[in-house]
Protein backbone atom coordinates (compact mmCIF):
# COMPACT_ATOMS: atom_id res chain seq x y z
CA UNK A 1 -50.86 35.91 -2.05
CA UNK A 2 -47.92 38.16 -2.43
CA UNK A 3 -44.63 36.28 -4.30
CA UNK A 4 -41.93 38.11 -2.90
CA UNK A 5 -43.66 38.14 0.42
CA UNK A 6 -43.79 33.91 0.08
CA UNK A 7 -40.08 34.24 -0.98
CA UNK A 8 -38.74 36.09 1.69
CA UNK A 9 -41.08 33.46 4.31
CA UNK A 10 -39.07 31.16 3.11
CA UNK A 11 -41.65 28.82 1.77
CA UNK A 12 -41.03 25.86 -0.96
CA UNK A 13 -40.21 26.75 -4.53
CA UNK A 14 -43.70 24.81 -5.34
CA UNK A 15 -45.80 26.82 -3.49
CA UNK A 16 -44.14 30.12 -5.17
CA UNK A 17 -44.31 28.42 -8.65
CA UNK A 18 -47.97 27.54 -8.31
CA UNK A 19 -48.50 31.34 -7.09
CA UNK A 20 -46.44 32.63 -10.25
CA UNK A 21 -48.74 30.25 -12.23
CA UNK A 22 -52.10 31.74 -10.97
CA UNK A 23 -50.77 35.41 -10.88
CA UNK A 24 -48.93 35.38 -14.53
CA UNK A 25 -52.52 33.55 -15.80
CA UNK A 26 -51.04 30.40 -17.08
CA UNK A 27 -52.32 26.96 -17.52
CA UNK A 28 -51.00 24.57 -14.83
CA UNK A 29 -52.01 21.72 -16.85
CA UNK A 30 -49.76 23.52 -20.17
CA UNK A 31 -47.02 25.27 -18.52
CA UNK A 32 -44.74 27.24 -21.25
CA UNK A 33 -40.89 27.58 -19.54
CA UNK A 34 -40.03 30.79 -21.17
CA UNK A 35 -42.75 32.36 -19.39
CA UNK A 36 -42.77 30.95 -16.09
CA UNK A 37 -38.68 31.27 -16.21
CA UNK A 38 -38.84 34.55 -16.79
CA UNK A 39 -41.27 35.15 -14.14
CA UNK A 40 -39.51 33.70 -11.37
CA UNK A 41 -36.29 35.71 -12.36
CA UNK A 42 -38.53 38.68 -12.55
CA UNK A 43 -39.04 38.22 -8.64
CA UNK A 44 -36.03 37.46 -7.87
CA UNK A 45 -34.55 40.90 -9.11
CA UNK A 46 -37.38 43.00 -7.78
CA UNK A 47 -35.57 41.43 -4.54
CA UNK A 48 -32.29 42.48 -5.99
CA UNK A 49 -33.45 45.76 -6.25
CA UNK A 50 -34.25 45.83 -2.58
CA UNK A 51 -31.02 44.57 -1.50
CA UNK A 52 -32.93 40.99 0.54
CA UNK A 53 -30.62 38.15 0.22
CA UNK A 54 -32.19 35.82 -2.12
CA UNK A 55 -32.54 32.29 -0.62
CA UNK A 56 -30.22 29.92 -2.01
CA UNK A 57 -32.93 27.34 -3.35
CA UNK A 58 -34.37 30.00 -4.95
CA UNK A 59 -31.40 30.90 -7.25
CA UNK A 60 -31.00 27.02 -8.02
CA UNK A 61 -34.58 26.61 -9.25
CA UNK A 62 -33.65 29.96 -11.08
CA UNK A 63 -30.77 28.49 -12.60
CA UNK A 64 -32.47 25.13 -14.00
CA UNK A 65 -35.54 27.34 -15.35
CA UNK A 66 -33.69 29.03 -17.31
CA UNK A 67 -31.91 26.02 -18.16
CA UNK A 68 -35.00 24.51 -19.69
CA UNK A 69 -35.69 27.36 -21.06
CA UNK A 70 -32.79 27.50 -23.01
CA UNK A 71 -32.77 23.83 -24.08
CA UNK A 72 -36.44 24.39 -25.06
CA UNK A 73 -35.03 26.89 -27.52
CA UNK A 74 -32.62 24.84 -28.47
CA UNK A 75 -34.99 22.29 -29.91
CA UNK A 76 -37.29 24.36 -31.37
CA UNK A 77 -34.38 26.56 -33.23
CA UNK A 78 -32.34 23.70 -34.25
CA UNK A 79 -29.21 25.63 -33.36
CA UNK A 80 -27.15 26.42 -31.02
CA UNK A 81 -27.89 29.20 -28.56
CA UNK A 82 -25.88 30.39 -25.31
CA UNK A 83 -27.55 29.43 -21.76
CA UNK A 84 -28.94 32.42 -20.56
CA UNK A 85 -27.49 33.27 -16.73
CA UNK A 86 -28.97 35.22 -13.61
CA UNK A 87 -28.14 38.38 -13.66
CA UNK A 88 -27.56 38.92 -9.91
CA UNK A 89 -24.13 39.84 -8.62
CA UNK A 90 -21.63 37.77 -7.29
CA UNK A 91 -23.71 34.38 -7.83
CA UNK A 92 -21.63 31.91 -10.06
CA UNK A 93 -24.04 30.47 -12.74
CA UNK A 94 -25.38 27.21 -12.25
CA UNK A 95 -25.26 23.95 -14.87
CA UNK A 96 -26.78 21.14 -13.24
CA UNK A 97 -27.74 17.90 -15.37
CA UNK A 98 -30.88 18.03 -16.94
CA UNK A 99 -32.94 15.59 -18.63
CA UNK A 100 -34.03 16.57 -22.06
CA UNK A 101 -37.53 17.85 -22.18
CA UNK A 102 -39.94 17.02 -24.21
CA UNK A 103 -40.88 19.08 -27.23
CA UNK A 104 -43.84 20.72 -25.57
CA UNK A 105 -45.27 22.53 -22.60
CA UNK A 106 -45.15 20.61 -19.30
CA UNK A 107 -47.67 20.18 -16.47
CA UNK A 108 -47.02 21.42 -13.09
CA UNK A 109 -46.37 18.16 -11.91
CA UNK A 110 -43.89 17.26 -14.22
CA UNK A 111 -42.10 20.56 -13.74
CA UNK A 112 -42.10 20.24 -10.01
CA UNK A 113 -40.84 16.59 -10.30
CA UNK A 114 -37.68 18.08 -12.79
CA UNK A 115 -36.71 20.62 -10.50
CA UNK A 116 -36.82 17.67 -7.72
CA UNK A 117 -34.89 15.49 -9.08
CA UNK A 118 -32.25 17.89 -10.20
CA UNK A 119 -31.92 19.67 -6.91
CA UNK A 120 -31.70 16.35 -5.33
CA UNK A 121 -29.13 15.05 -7.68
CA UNK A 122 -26.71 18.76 -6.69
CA UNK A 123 -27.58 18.24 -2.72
CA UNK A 124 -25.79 14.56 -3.78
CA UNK A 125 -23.10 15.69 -5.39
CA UNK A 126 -22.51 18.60 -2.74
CA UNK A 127 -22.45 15.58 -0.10
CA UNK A 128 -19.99 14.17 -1.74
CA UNK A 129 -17.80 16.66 -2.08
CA UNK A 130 -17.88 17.86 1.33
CA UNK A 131 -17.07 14.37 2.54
CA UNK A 132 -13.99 14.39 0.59
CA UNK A 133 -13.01 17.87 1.71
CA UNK A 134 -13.71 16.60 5.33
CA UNK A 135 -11.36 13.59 4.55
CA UNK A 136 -8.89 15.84 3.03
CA UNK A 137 -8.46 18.43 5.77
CA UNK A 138 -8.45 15.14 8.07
CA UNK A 139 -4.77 14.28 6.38
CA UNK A 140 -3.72 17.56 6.85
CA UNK A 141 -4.32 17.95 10.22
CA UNK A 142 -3.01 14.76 10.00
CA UNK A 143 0.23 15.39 8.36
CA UNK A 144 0.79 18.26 11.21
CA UNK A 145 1.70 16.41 14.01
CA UNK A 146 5.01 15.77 15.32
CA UNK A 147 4.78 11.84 14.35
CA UNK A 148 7.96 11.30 16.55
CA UNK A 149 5.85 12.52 19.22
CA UNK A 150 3.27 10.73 18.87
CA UNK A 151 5.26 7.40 18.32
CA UNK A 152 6.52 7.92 21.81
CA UNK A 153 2.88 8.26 22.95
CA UNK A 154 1.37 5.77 21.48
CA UNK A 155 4.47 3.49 22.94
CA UNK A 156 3.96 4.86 26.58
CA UNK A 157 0.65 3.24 26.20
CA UNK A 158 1.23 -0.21 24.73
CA UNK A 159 4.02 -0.17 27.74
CA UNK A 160 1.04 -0.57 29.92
CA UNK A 161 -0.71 -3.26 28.04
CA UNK A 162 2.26 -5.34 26.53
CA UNK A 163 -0.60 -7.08 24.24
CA UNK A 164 -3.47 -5.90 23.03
CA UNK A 165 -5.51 -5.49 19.62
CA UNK A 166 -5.93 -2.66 16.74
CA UNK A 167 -9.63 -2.68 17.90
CA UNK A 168 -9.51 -3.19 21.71
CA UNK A 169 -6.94 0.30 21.46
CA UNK A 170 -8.93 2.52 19.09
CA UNK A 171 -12.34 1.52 19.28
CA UNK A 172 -13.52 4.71 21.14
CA UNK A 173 -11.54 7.27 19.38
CA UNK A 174 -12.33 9.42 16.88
CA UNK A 175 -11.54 8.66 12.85
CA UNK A 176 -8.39 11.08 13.17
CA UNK A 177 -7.12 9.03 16.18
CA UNK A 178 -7.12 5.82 15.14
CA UNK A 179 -5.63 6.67 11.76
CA UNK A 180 -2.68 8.33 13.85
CA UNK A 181 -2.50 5.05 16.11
CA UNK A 182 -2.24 3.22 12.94
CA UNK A 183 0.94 5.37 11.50
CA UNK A 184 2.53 5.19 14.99
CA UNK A 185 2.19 1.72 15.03
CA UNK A 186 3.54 1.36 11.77
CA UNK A 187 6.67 3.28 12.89
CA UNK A 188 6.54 1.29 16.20
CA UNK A 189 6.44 -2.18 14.06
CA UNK A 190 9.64 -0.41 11.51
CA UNK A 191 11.78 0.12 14.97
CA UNK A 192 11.26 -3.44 15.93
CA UNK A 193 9.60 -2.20 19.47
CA UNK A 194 6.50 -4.04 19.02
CA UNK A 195 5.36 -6.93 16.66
CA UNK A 196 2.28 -6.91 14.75
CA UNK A 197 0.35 -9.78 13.13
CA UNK A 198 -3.15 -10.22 11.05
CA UNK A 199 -4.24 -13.41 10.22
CA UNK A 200 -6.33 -12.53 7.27
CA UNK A 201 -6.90 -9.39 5.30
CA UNK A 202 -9.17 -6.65 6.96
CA UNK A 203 -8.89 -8.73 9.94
CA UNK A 204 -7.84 -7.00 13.49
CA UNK A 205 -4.63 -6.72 13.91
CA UNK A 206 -2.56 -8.38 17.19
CA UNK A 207 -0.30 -6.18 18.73
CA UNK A 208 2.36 -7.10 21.24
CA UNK A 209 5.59 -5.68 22.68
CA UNK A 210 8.83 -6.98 21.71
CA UNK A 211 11.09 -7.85 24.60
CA UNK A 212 13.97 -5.30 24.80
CA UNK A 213 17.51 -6.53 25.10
CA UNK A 214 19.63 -5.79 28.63
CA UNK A 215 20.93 -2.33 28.82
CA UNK A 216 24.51 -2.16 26.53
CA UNK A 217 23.65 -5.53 25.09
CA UNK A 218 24.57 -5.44 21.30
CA UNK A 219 22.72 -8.24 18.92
């Protein structure tokens, strides 16, 4: 079956490895990374060369190939050497954590199951970081709003309720909402227009208006 045709299908890395390993004659069983490594990057420029847009996953199982390849080296040399990169333009190189290899070829199953577990371990960490961008750009659409505004909003509605609950007020709005109920309550609570109480930490908290002295009345 044609490589680059399987890589431009878009089917698994496995199925293209286990290709690579039948067309490039090696032993599945006594896989050496140099030459499978170089293989794959082989492809991936003929692809280059033909201006397709290499699939991301692609580049990433690139990336650790030559990886192990270069920690292979490594071992056997005894020395130092400098990762090799992709050459393909624009693509920033790629270190993901690897577990040292062993001193030896590797079946196809335990290369598949590397290039598993690191790819799993980078779809992780880029969960993780998107969640924290996601909470970041939250503040800062939080931070935008006119919080004198929204005090004055968030007032007009207690006005309706007198007493009510953190919960019962916010419990069908969005993550963004409630945390700018909670800061305009907070400023609500620092004016002295409403009293707040929580009988135990991480409990609800009990929200009630305060009764507002007659009109020219001084305390």
């Amino acid at each position: 079956m044609d490589i680059l045709q399987l890589i431009i299908e878009g089917s698994d890395f496995q199925s293209v490895l286990r290709e690579i390993i039948i067309e490039e004659g090696l032993d599945p069983w006594n896989i050496n990374i140099t030459k499978i490594a170089d293989s794959l990057l082989k492809y991936l420029n003929q692809l280059k060369e033909i201006n397709f847009r290499i699939p991301a996953r692609f580049i990433l199982v690139s990336a650790i190939l030559l990886r192990l390849k270069s920690e292979t080296l490594i071992e056997e040399e005894k020395e130092e050497r400098e990762l090799e990169k992709i050459d393909i333009e624009g693509l920033e190189i790629l270190e993901p954590p690897i577990s040292r290899i062993p001193r030896r070829n590797i079946t196809f199953e335990e290369l598949t199951r590397t290039l598993e577990k690191v790819m799993s371990e980078k779809e992780r960490r880029e969960q993780i970081k998107l969640k924290r961008e996601e909470k970041i750009n939250q503040l800062q659409r939080l931070m935008k709003i006119n919080i004198e505004d929204y005090v004055e909003k968030v007032f007009r509605e207690l006005s309706k309720i007198i007493k009510t609950s953190f919960y019962e007020l916010t419990n069908r709005k969005s993550d963004l909402e409630t945390a700018r109920y909670f800061v305009a309550i907070l400023h609500l609570a620092n004016q002295q227009k409403i009293e707040i109480k929580q009988e135990n930490l991480f409990e609800d908290i009990h929200i009630s208006l305060r009764e507002m002295p007659p009109q020219g009345f001084e305390p």
